[in-house]
Protein backbone atom coordinates (compact mmCIF):
# COMPACT_ATOMS: atom_id res chain seq x y z
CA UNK A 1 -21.34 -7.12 33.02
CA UNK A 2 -20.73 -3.39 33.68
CA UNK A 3 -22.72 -3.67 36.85
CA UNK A 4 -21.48 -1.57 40.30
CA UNK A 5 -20.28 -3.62 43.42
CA UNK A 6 -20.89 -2.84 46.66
CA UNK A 7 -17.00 -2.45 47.84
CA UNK A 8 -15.83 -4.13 51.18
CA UNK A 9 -12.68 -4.42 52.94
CA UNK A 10 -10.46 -7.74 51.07
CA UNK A 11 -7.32 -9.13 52.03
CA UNK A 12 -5.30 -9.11 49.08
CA UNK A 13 -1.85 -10.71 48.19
CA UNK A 14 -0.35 -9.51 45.50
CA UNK A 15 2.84 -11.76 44.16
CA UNK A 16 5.47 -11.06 41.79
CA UNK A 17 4.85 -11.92 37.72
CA UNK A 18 5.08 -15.54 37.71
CA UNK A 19 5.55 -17.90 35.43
CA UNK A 20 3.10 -20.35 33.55
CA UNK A 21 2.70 -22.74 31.33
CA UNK A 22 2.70 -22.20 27.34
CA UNK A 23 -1.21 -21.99 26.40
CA UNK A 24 -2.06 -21.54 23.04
CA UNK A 25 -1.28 -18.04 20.94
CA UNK A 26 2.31 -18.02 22.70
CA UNK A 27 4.14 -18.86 20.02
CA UNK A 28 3.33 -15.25 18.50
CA UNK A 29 6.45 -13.61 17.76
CA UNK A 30 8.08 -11.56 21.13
CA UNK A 31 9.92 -8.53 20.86
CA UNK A 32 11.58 -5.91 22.72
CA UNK A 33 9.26 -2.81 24.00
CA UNK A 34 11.79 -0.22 23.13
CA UNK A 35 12.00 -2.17 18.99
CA UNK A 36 8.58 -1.41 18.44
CA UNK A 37 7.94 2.12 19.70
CA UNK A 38 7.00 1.35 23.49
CA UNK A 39 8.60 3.21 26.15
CA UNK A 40 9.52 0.07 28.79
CA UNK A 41 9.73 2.39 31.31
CA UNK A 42 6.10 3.54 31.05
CA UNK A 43 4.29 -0.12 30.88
CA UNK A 44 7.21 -1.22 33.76
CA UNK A 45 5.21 1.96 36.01
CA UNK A 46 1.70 -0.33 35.30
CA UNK A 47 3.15 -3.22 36.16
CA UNK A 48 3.78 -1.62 39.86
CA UNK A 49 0.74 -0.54 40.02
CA UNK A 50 -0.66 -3.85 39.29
CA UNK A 51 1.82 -5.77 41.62
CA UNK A 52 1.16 -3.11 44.51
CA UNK A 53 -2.58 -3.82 44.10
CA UNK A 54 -2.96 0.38 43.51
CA UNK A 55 -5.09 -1.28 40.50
CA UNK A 56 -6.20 -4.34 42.64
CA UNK A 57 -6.42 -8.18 41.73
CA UNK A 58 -4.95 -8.25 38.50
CA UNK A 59 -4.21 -11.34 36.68
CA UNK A 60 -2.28 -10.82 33.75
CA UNK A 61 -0.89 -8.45 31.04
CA UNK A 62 -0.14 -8.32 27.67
CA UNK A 63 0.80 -5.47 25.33
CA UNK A 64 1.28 -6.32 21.16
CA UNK A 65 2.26 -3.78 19.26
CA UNK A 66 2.09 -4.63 15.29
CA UNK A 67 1.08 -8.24 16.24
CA UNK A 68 4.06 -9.10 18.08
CA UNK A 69 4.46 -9.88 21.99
CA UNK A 70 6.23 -6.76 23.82
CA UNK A 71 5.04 -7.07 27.11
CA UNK A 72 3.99 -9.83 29.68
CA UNK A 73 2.96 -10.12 33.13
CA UNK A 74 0.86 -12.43 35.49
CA UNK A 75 0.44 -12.10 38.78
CA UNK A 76 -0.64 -14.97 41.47
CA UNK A 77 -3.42 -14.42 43.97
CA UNK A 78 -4.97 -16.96 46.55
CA UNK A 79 -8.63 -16.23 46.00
CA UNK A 80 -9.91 -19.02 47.63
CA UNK A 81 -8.70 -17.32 50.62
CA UNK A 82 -9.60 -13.69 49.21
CA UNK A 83 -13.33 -14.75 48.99
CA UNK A 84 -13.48 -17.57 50.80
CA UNK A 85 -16.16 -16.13 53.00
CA UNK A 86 -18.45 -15.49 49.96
CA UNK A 87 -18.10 -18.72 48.37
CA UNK A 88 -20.50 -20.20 51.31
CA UNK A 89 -22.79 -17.55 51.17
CA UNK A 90 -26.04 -17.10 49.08
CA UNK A 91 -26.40 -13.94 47.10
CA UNK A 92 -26.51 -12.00 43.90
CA UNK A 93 -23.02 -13.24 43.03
CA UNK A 94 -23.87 -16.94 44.16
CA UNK A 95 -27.51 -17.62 43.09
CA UNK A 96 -26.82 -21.56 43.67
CA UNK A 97 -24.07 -22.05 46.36
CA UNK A 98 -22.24 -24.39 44.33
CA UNK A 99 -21.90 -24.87 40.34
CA UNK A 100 -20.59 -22.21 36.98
CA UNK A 101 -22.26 -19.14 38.48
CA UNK A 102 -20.78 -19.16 41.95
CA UNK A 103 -18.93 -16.22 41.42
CA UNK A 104 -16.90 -16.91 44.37
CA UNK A 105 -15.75 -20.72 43.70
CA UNK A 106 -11.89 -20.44 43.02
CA UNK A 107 -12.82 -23.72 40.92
CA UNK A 108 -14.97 -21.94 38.47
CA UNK A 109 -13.83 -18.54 38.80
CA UNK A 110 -12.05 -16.88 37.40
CA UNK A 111 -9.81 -19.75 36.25
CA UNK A 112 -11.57 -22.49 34.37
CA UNK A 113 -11.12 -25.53 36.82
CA UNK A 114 -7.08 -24.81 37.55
CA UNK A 115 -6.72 -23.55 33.59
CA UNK A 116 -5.59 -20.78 31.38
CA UNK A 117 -8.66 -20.50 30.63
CA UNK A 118 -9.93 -16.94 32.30
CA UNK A 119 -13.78 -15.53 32.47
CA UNK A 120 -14.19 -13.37 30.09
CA UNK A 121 -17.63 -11.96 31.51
CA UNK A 122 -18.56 -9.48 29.65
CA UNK A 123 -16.18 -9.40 26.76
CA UNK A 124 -18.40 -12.54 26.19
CA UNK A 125 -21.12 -9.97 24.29
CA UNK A 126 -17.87 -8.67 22.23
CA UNK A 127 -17.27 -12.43 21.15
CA UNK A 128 -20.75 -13.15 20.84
CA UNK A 129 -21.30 -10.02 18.30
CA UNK A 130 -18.21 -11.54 15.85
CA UNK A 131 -19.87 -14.31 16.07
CA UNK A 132 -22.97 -12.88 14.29
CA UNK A 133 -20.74 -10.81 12.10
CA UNK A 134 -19.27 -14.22 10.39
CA UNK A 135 -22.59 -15.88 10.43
CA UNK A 136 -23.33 -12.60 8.22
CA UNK A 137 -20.14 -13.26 6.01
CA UNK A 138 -21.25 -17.10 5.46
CA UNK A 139 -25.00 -16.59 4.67
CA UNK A 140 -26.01 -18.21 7.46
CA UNK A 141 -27.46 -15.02 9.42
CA UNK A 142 -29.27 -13.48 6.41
CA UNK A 143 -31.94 -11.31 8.32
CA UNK A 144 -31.12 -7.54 7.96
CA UNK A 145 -30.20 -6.15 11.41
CA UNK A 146 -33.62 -4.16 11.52
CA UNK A 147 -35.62 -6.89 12.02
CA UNK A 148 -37.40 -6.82 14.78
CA UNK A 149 -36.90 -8.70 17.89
CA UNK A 150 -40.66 -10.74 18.02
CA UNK A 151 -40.03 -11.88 14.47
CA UNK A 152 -37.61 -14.94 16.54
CA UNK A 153 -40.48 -15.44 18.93
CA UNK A 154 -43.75 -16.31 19.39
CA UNK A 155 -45.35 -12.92 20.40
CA UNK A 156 -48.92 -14.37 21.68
CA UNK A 157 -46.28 -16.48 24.46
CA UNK A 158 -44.44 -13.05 25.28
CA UNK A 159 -45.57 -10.64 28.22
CA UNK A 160 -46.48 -6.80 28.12
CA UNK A 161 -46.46 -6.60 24.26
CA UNK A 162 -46.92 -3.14 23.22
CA UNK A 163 -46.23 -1.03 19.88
CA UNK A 164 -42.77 -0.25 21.37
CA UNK A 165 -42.04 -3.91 21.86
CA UNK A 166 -42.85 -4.70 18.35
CA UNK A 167 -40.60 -1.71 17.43
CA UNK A 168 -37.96 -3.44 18.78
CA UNK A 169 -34.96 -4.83 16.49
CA UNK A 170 -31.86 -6.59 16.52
CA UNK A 171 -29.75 -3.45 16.02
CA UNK A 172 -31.40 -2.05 19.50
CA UNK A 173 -30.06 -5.21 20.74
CA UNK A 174 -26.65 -4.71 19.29
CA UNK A 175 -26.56 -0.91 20.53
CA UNK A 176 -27.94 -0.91 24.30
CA UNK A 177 -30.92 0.36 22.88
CA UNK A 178 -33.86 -2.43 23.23
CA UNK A 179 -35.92 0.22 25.34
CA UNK A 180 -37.33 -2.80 27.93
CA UNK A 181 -37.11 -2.05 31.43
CA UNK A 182 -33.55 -3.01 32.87
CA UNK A 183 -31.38 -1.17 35.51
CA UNK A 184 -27.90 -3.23 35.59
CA UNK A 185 -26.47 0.52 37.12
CA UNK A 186 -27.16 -0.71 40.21
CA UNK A 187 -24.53 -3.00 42.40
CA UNK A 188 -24.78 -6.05 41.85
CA UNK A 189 -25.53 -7.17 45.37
CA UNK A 190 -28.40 -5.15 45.16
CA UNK A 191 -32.15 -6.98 44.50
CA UNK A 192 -33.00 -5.01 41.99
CA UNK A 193 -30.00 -5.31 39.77
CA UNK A 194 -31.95 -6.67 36.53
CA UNK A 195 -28.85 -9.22 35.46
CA UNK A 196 -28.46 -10.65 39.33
CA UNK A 197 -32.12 -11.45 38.82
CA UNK A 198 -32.03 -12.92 35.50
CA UNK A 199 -28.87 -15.26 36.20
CA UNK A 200 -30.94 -16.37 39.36
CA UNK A 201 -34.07 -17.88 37.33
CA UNK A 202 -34.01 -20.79 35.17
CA UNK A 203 -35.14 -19.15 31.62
CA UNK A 204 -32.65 -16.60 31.42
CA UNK A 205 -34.25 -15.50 27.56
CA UNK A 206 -37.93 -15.48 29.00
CA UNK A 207 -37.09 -13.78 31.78
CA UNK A 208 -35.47 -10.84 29.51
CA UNK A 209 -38.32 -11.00 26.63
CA UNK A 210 -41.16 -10.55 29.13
CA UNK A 211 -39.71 -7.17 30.81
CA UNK A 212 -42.37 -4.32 30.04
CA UNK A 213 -40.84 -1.49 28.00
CA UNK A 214 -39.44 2.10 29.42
CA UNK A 215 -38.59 3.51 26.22
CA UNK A 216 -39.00 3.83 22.71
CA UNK A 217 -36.58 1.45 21.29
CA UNK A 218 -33.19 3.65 19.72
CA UNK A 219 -33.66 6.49 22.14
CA UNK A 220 -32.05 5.78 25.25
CA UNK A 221 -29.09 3.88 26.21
CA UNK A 222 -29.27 1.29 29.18
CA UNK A 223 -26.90 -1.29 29.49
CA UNK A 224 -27.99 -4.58 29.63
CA UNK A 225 -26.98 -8.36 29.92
CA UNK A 226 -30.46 -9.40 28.83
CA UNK A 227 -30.50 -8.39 25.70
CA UNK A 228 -27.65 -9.68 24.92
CA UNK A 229 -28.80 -12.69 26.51
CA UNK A 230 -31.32 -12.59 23.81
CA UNK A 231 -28.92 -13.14 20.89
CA UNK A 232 -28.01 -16.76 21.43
CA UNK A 233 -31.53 -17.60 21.12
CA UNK A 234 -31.97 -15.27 17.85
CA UNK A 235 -29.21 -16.95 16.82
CA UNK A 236 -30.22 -19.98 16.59
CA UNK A 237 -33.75 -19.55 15.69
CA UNK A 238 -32.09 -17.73 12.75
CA UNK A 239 -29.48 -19.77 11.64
CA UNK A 240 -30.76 -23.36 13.23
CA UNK A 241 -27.32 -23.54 14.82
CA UNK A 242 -25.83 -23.09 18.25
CA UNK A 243 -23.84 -20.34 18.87
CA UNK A 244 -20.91 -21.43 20.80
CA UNK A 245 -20.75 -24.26 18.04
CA UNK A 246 -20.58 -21.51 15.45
CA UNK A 247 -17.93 -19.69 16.89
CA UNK A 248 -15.79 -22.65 17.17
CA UNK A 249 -15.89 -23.54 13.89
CA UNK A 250 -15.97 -20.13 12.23
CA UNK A 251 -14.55 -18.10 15.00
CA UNK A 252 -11.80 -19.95 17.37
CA UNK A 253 -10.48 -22.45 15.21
CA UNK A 254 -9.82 -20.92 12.60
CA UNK A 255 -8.01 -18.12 15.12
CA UNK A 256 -5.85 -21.24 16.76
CA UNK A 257 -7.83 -20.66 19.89
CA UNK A 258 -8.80 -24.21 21.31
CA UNK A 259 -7.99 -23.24 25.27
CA UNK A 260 -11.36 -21.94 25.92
CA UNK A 261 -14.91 -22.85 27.46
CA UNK A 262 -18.09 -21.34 27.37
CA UNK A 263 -21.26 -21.39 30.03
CA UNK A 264 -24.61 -21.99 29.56
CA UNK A 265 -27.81 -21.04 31.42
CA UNK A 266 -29.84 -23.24 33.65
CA UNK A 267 -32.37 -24.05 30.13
CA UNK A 268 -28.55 -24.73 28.35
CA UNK A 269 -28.64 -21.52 26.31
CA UNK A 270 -25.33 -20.15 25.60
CA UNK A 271 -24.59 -17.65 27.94
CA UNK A 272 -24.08 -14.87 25.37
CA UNK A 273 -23.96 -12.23 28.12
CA UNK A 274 -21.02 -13.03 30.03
CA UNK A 275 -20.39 -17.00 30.07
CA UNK A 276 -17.37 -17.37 27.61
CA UNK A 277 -13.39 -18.21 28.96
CA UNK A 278 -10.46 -17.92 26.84
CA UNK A 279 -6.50 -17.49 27.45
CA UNK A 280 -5.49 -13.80 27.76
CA UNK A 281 -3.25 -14.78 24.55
CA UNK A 282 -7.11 -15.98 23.18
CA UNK A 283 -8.43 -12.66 23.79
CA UNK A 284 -5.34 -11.11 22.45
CA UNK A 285 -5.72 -12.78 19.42
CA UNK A 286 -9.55 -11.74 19.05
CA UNK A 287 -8.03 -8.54 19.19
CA UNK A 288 -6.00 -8.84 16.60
CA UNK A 289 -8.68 -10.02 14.28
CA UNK A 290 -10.17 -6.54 14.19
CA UNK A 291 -7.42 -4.18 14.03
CA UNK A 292 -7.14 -6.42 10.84
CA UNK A 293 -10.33 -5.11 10.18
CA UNK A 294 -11.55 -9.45 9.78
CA UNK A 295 -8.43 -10.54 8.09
CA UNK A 296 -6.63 -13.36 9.29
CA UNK A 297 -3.35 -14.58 7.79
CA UNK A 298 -4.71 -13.97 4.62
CA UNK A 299 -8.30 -15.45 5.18
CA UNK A 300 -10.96 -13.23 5.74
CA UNK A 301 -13.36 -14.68 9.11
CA UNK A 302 -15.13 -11.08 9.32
CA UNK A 303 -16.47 -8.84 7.05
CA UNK A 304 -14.52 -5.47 7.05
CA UNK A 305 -17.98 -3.35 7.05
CA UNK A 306 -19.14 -5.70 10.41
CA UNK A 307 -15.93 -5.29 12.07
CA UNK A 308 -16.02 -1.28 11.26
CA UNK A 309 -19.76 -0.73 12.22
CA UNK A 310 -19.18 -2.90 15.09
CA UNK A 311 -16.78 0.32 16.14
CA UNK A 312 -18.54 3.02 15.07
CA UNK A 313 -20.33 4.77 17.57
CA UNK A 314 -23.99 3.80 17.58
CA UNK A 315 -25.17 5.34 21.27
CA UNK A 316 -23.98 7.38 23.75
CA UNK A 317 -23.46 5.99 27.54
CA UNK A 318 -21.81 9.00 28.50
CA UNK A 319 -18.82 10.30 30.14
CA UNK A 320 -17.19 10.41 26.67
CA UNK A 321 -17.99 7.41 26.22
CA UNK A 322 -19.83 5.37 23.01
CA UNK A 323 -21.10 1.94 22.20
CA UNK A 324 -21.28 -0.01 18.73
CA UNK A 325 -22.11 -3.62 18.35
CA UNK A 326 -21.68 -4.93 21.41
CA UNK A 327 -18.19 -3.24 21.77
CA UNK A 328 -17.02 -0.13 23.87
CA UNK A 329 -15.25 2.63 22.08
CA UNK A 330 -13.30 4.50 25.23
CA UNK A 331 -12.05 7.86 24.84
CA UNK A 332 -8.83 8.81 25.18
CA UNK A 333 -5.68 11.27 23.47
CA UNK A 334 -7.96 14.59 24.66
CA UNK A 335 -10.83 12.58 23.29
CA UNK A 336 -9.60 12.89 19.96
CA UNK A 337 -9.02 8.52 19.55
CA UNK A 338 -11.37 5.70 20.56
CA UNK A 339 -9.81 1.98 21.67
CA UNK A 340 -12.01 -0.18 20.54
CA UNK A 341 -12.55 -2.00 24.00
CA UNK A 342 -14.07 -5.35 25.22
CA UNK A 343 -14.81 -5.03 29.02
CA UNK A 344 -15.99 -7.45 31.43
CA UNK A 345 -17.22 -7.27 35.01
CA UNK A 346 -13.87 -8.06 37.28
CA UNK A 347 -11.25 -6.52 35.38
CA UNK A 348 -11.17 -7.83 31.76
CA UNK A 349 -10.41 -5.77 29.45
CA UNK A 350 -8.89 -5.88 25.62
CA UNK A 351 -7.64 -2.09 24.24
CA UNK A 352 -7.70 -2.05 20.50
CA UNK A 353 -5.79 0.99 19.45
CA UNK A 354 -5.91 1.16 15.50
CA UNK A 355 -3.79 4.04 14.78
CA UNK A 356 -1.46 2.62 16.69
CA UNK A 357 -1.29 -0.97 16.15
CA UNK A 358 -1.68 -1.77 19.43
CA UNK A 359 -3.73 -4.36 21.35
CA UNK A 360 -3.32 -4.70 24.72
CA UNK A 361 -5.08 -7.05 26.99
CA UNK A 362 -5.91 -7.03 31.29
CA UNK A 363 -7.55 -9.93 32.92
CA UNK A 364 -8.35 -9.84 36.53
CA UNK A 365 -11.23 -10.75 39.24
CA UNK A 366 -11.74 -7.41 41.44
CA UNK A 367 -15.63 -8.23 41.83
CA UNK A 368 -16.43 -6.67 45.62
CA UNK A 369 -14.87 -3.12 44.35
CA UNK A 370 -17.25 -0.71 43.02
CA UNK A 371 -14.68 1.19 40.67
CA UNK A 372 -13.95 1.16 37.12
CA UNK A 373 -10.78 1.04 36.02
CA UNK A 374 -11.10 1.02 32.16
CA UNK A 375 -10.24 3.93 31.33
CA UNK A 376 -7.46 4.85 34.19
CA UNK A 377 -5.52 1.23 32.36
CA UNK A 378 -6.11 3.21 29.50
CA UNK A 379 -4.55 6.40 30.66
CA UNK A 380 -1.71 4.92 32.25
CA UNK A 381 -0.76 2.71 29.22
CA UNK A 382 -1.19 5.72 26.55
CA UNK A 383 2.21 7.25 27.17
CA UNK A 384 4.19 3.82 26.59
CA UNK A 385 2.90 4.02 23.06
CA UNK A 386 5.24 6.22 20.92
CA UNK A 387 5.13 6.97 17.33
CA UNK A 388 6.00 3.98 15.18
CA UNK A 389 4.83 2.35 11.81
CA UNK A 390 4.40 -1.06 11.59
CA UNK A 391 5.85 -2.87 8.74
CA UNK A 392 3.38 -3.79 5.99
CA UNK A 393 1.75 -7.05 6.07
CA UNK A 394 2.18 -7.06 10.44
């Protein structure tokens, strides 16, 4: 989620790159920076600044440029010790105390029980919308994406139903748009903050459905975990499938990604907002599938107009920022480019740079520090990337 934390002091150690075992996606053929068009120098200045914690709790880095490994880094941290104190505490990051959505539990987060497995938090709704986009390809999704919302429920059952509510489609889903009542702006130690309260009832999609509206659906822009919450139940009253079963079969296998896991809610929903683990390499790969535009090796998983509306900005969060299908499109040369961006609460984030042929990839769990540091990665890996043309077919 792209929820604000309160920030408070942390110890944090901060180890050299280390090295791991092979997960899957390694085998992806490495390179050197320089060969491809990256200045070393430039990514090696990141890497400090990761290391030094001046961009704090990072857990790994990759940078690909034309599908090839350049650049790799991990980094160790003892966050059993570095949250520790929170694990044993109830609050808006540990509803339960103990279990998948004890944000604090070095056992769940954000390593999948000693894995290389990583949360993916919100990237999870980036993951979630492909998934939809090859249910599209296969037939299997075949309601247009201006249906509306109450056509997958049963609207006598559903609270403070008004003519906006009925308005309400899956593309307002898709865009941030829905119009219901939700304020995730808020830190997410506070009360109020609308996904805190959702993740700490047991029916996460009734929970969501019943919120009373604020706005005419389309017109204003308000981030939300609910409503994209609401798309693993869509999906399945849609397709009469589970999601996360969809996505192995048309998503992750045929990807090569089989290091990954995938919460559910207290009901066993898929969590669609924020529940989904991979590799880094995973996410990499993911990646890769769109600046491919849905191609892979030859074998199309993704329709090219999905993938491209999916990145086309649909509403406006601000600050330069815009938002497609589930996906972040951050600003950066002056402005003039969008990376099409995944970005989860903690530090995850996956950079896809088109133009460029570049995909590069952050995981991390800074989740008591109220800053973002999307685009400052960003900034700070734009000048390694130097003019360079990938070879055809790469």
């Amino acid at each position: 989620m792209r929820g604000i934390v309160v920030r408070i002091a942390l110890s944090i150690l901060v180890l050299a790159p280390v090295a791991t075992p092979a997960v899957a996606g390694e085998e992806r053929p490495r390179v050197n920076p320089d060969s491809v068009g990256l200045d070393t120098r430039a990514l090696d200045a990141l890497d400090a600044d990761f290391q030094s914690g001046v961009i704090p709790l990072v857990d790994s880095l990759l940078v690909l440029r034309c599908g090839s490994l350049a650049y790799e880094r991990r980094y160790s941290h003892d966050y059993a010790t570095i949250y520790g104190k929170e694990a044993r505490e109830v609050g808006p990051l540990n509803p339960y105390l103990t279990g998948p959505y004890n944000y604090f539990d070095p056992a769940w987060h954000p390593f999948w029980h000693g894995t290389a497995a990583h949360t993916m938090q919100s990237i999870t709704k980036s993951a979630t919308s492909a998934t939809i986009g090859a249910a599209i390809l296969h037939g299997d999704f075949k309601a247009p994406l201006d249906t509306p919302v109450l056509h997958w429920f049963d609207a006598a059952r559903v609270k403070h139903v008004d003519a906006r509510k009925r308005a309400m489609t899956l593309r307002h889903l898709l865009t941030m748009t829905s119009g219901l009542d939700w304020n995730e702006d808020l830190p997410y130690a506070d009360p109020k903050n609308a996904a805190a309260l959702m993740e700490g009832t047991r029916d996460w999609v009734a929970f969501v459905i019943d919120q009373p509206m604020a706005y005419a659906p389309g017109t204003h822009f308000a981030y939300s975990s609910g409503v994209s919450e609401l798309l693993a139940h869509i999906f399945r009253k849609e397709t009469g499938q589970d999601l996360e079963d969809y996505a192995r079969s048309h998503l992750f296998e045929p990807l090569g990604i089989h290091d990954y896991h995938w919460k559910r809610s207290p009901l066993g929903e898929v969590d669609t907002e924020g529940g989904l683990f991979l590799t880094d390499f995973g996410l990499a790969t993911i990646g890769e599938l769109y600046r491919h535009h849905g191609m892979w090796h030859g074998v199309r998983l993704l329709g090219e107009d999905w993938v491209l509306d999916s990145v086309t900005p649909r509403s406006d969060p601000g600050d330069g920022f815009r938002y497609g299908y589930q996906w972040w499109l951050v600003p950066y040369a002056d402005g003039k480019r969008f990376a099409w961006t995944g970005m989860g609460f903690g530090g995850q984030y996956v950079y896809v740079m088109p133009e460029d042929g570049v995909v590069a990839v952050t995981t991390a769990w800074n989740i008591l520090d109220p800053k973002y540091y999307d685009r400052i990665i960003l900034e700070k890996l734009r000048p390694a990337v130097k003019p360079f043309t990938c070879p055809a077919g790469s």
